[in-house]
N, C-alpha and C. Protein backbone atom coordinates (compact mmCIF):
# COMPACT_ATOMS: atom_id res chain seq x y z
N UNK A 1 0.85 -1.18 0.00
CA UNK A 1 0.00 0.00 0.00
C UNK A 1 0.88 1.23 0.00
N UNK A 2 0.76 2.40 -1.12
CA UNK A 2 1.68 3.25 -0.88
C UNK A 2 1.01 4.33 -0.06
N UNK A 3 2.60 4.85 1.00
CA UNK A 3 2.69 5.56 2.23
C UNK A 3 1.83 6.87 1.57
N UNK A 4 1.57 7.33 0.80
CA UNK A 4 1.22 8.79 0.24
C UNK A 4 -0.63 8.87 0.51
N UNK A 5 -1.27 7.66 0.91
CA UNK A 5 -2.74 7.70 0.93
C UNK A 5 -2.89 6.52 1.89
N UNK A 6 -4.28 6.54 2.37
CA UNK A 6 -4.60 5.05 3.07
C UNK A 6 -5.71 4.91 2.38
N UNK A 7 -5.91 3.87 1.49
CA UNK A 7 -7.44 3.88 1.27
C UNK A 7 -8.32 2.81 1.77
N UNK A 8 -9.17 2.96 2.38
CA UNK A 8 -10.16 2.00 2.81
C UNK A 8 -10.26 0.84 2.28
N UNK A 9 -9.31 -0.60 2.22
CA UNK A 9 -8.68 -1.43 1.17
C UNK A 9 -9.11 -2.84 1.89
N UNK A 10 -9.03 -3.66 1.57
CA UNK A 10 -8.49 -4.94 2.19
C UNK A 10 -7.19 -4.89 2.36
N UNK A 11 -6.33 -4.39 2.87
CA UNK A 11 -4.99 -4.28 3.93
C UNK A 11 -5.63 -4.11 4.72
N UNK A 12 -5.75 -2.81 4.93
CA UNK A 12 -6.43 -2.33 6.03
C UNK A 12 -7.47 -3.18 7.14
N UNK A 13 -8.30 -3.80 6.23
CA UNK A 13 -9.50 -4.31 6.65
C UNK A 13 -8.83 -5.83 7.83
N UNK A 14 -7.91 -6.17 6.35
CA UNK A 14 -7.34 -7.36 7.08
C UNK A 14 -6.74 -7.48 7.98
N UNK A 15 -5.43 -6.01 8.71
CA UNK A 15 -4.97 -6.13 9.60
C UNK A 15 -6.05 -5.59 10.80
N UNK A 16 -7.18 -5.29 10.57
CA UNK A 16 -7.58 -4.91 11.68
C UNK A 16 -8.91 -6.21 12.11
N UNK A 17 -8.85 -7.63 11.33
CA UNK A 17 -9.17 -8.54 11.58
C UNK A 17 -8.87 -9.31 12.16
N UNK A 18 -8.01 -9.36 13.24
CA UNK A 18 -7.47 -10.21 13.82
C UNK A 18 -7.28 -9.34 15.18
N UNK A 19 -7.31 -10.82 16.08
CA UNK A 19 -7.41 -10.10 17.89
C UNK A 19 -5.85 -9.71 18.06
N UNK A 20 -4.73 -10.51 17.28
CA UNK A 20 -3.44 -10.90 17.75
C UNK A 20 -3.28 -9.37 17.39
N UNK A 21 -3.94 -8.96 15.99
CA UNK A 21 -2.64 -7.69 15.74
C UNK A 21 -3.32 -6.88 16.56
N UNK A 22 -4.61 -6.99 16.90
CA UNK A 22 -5.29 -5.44 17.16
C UNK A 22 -4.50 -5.38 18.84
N UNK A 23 -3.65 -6.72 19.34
CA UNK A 23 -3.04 -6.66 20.61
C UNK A 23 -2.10 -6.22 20.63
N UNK A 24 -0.85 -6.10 19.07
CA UNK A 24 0.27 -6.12 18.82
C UNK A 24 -0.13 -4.16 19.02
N UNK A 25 -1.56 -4.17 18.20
CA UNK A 25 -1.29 -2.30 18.29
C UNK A 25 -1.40 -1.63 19.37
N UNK A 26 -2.34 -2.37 20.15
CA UNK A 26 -2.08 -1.99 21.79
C UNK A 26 -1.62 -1.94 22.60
N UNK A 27 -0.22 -3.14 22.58
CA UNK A 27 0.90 -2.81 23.56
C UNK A 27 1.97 -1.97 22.75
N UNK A 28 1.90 -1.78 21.44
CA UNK A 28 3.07 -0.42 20.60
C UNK A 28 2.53 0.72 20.72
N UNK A 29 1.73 0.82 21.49
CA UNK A 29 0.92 2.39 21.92
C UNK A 29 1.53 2.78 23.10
N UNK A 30 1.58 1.79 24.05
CA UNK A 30 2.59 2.21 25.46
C UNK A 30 3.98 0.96 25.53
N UNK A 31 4.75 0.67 24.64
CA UNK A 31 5.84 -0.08 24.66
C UNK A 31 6.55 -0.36 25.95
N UNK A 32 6.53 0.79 26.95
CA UNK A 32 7.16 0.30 28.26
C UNK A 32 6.54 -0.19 28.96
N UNK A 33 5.27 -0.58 28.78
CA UNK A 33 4.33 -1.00 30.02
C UNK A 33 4.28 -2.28 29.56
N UNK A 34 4.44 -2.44 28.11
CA UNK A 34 4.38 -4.06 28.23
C UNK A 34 5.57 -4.83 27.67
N UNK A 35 6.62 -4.08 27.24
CA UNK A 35 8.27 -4.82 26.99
C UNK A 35 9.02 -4.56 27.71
N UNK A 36 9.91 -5.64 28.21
CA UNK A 36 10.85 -5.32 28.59
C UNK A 36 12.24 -4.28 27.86
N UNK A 37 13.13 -3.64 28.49
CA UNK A 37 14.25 -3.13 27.78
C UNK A 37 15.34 -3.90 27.21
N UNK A 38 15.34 -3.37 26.01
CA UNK A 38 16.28 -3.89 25.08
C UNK A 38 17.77 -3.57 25.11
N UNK A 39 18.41 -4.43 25.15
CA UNK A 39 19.58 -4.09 24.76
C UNK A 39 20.19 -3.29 23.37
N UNK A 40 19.40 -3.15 22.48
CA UNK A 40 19.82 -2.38 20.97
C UNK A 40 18.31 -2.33 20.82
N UNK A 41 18.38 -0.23 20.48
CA UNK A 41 17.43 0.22 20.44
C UNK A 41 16.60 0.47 21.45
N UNK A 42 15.74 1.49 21.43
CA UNK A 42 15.31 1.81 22.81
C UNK A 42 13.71 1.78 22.08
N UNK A 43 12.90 1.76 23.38
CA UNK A 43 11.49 0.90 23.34
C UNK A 43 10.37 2.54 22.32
N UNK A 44 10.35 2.89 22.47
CA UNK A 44 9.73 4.42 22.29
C UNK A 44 10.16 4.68 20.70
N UNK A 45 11.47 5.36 21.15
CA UNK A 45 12.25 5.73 20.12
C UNK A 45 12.49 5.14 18.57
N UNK A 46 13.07 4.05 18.72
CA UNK A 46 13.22 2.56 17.65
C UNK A 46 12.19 1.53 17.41
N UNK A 47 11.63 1.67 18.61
CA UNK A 47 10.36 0.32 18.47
C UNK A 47 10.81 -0.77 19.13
N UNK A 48 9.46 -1.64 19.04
CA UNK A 48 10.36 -3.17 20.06
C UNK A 48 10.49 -3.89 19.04
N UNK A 49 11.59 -4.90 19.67
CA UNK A 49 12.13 -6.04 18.55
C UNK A 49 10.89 -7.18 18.49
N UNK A 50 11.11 -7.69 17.31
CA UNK A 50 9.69 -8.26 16.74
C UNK A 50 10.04 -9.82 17.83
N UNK A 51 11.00 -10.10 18.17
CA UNK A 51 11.04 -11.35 18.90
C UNK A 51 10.48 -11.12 20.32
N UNK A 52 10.31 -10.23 20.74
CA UNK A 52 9.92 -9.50 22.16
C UNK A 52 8.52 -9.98 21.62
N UNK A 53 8.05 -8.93 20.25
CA UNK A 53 6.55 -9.41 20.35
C UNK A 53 6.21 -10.47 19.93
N UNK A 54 7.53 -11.49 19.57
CA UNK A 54 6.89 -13.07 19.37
C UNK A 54 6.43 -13.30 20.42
N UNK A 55 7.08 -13.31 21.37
CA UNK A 55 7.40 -14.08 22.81
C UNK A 55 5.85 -13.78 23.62
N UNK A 56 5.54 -12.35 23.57
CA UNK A 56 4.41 -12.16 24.22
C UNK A 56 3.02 -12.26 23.59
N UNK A 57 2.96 -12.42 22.64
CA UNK A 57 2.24 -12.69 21.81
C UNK A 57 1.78 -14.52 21.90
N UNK A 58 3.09 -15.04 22.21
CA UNK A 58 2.75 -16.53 22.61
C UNK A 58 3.31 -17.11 21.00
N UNK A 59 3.69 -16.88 20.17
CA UNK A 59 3.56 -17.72 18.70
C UNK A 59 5.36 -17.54 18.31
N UNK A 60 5.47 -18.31 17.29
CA UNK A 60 6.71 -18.17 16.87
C UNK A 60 6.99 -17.32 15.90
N UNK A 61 8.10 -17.34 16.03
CA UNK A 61 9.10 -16.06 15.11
C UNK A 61 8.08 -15.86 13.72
N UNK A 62 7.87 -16.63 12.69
CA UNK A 62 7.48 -16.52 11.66
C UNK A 62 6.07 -16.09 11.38
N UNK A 63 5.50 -16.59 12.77
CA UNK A 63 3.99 -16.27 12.38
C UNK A 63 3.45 -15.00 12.98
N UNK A 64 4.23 -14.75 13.80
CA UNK A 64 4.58 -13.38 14.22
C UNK A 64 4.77 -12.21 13.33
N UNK A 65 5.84 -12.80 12.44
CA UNK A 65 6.51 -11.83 11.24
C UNK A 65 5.35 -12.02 10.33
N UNK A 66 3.99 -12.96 10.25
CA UNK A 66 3.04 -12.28 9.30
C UNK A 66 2.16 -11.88 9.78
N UNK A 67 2.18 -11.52 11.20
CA UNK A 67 1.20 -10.32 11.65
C UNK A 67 1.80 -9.27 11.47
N UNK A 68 3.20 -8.85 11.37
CA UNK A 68 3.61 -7.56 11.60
C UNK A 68 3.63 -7.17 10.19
N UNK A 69 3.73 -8.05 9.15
CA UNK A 69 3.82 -7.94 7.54
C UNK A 69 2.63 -7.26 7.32
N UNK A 70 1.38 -7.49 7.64
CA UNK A 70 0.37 -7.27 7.64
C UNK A 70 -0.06 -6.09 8.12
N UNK A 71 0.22 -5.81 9.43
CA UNK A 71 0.41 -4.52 10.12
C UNK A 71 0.85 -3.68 8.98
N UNK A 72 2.13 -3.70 8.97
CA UNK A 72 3.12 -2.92 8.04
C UNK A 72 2.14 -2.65 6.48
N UNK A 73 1.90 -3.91 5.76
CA UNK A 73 1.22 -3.57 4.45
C UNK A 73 0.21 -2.45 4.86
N UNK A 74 -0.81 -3.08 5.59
CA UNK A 74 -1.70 -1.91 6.13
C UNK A 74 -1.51 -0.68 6.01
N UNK A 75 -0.26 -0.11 6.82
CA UNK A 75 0.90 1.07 7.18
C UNK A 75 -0.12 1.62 8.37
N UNK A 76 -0.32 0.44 9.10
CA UNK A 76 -0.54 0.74 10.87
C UNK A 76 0.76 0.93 11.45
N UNK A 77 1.86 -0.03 11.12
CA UNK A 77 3.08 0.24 12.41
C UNK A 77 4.25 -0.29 11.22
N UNK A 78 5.40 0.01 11.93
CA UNK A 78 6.39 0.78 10.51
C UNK A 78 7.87 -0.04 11.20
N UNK A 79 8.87 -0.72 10.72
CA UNK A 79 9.63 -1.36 11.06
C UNK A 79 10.87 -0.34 10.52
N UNK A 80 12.12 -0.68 11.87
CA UNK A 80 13.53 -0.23 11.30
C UNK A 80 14.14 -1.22 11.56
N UNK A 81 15.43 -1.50 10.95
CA UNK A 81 16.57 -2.43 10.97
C UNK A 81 17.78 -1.85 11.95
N UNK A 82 18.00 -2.59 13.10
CA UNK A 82 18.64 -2.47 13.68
C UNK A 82 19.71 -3.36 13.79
N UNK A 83 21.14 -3.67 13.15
CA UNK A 83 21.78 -4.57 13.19
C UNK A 83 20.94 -5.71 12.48
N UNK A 84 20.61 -7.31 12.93
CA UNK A 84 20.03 -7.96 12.34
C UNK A 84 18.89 -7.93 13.40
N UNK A 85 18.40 -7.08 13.78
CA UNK A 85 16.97 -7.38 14.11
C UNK A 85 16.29 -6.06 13.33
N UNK A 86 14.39 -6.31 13.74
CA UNK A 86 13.75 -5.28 12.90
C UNK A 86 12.68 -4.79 14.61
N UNK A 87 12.63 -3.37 14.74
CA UNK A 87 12.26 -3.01 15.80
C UNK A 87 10.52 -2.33 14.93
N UNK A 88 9.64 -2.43 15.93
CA UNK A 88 8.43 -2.17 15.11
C UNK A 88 8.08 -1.24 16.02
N UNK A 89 7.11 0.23 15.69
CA UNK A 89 6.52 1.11 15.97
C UNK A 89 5.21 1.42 15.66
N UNK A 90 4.21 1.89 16.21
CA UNK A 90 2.91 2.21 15.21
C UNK A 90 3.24 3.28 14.72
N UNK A 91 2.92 3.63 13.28
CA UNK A 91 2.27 5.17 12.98
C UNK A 91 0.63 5.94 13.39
N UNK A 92 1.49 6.31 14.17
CA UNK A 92 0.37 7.57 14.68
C UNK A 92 -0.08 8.28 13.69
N UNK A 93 0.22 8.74 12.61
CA UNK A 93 -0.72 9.39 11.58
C UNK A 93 -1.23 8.57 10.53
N UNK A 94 -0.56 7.40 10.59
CA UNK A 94 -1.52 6.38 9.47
C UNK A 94 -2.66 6.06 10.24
N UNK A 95 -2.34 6.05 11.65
CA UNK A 95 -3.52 5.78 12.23
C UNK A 95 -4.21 6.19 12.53
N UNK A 96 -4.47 7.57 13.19
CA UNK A 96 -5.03 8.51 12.95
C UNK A 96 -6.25 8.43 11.44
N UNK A 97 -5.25 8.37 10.34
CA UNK A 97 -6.08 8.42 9.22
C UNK A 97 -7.12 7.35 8.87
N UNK A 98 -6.44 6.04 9.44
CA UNK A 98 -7.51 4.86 9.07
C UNK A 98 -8.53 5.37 10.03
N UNK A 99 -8.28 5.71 11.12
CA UNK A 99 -9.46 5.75 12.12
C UNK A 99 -10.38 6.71 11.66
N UNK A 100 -9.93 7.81 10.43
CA UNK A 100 -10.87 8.85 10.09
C UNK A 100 -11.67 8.55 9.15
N UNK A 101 -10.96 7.52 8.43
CA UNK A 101 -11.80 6.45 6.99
C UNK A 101 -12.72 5.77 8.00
N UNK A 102 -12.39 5.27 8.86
CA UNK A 102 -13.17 4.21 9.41
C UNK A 102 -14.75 4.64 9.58
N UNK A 103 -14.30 6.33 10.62
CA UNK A 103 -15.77 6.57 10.85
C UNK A 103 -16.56 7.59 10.01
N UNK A 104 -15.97 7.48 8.75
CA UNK A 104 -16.66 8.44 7.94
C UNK A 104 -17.74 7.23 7.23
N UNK A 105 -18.57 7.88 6.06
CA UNK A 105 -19.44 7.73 5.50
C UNK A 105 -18.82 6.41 4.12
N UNK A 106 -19.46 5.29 4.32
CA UNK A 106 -19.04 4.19 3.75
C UNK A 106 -19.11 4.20 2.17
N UNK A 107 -20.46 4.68 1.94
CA UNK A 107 -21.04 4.77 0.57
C UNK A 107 -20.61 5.66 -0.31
N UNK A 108 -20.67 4.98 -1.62
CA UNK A 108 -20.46 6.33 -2.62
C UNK A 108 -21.17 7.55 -2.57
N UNK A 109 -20.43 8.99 -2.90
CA UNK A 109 -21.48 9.55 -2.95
C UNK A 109 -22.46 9.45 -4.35
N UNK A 110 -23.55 10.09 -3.91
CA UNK A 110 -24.56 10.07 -5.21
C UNK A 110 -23.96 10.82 -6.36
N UNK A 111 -24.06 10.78 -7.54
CA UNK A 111 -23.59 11.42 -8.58
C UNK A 111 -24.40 11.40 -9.75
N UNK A 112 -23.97 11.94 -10.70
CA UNK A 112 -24.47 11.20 -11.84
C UNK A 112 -24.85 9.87 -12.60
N UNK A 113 -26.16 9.47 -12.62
CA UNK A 113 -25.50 7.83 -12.78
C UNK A 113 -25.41 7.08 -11.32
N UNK A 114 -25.66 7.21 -10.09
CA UNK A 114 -25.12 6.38 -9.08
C UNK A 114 -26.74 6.98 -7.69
N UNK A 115 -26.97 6.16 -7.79
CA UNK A 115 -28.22 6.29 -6.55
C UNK A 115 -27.76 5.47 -5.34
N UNK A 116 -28.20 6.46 -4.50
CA UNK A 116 -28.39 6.33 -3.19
C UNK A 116 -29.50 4.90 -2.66
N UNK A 117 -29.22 3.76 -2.15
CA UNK A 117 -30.30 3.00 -1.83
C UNK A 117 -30.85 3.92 -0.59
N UNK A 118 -32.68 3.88 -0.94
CA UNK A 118 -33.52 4.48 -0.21
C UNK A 118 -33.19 4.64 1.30
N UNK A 119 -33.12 4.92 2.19
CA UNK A 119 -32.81 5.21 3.74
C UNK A 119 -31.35 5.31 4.05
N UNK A 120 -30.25 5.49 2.74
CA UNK A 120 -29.00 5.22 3.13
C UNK A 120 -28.47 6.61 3.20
């Protein structure tokens, strides 16, 4: 999905289908309250290392890495390379923005050519 728009997509839809990621976005909202400190990279700043959120998450390395793939396609939370690990963060303004798609108005608007179903 490119970073320049979010559009109301199946990315989107998909990462916010699942309990695991919508947990992964809730402890990267306050990182110190639920990771421990890292030795490379700091929790806030860099993000936590994706093995931190294997571990608490309960699942292994890989299946982990396709929740955060997912996350990421989305462009809910945004990975850096640190040495050989990858530290993950949310974006606060992607998110922000999905949350503004979310609660806006679903339907096309009416136009030329395009009707409104009755009570919508």
């Amino acid at each position: 999905m490119p970073n320049s728009d979010l559009p109301l997509g199946l990315e989107l839809v998909k990462a916010l289908a699942s309990e695991k990621r919508l947990l992964i976005l809730e402890w990267l909202r306050d990182p110190r309250a639920h990771f421990p400190v890292q030795r490379d990279g700091d929790l806030v700043r860099d993000g936590v290392c994706s093995l931190f959120i294997a571990d608490k998450l309960g699942v292994s390395q890989p299946t982990c890495g396709e929740h955060l793939k997912i996350l990421s396609r989305a462009g809910l939370i945004r990975g850096t390379k640190i040495k050989q690990w990858v530290f993950y963060q949310r974006d606060e303004a992607r998110i922000a923005a999905a949350k503004e798609l979310l609660s806006g108005d679903w339907l096309p608007r009416a136009g030329p050519g395009r009707n409104r179903p009755a009570g919508l």
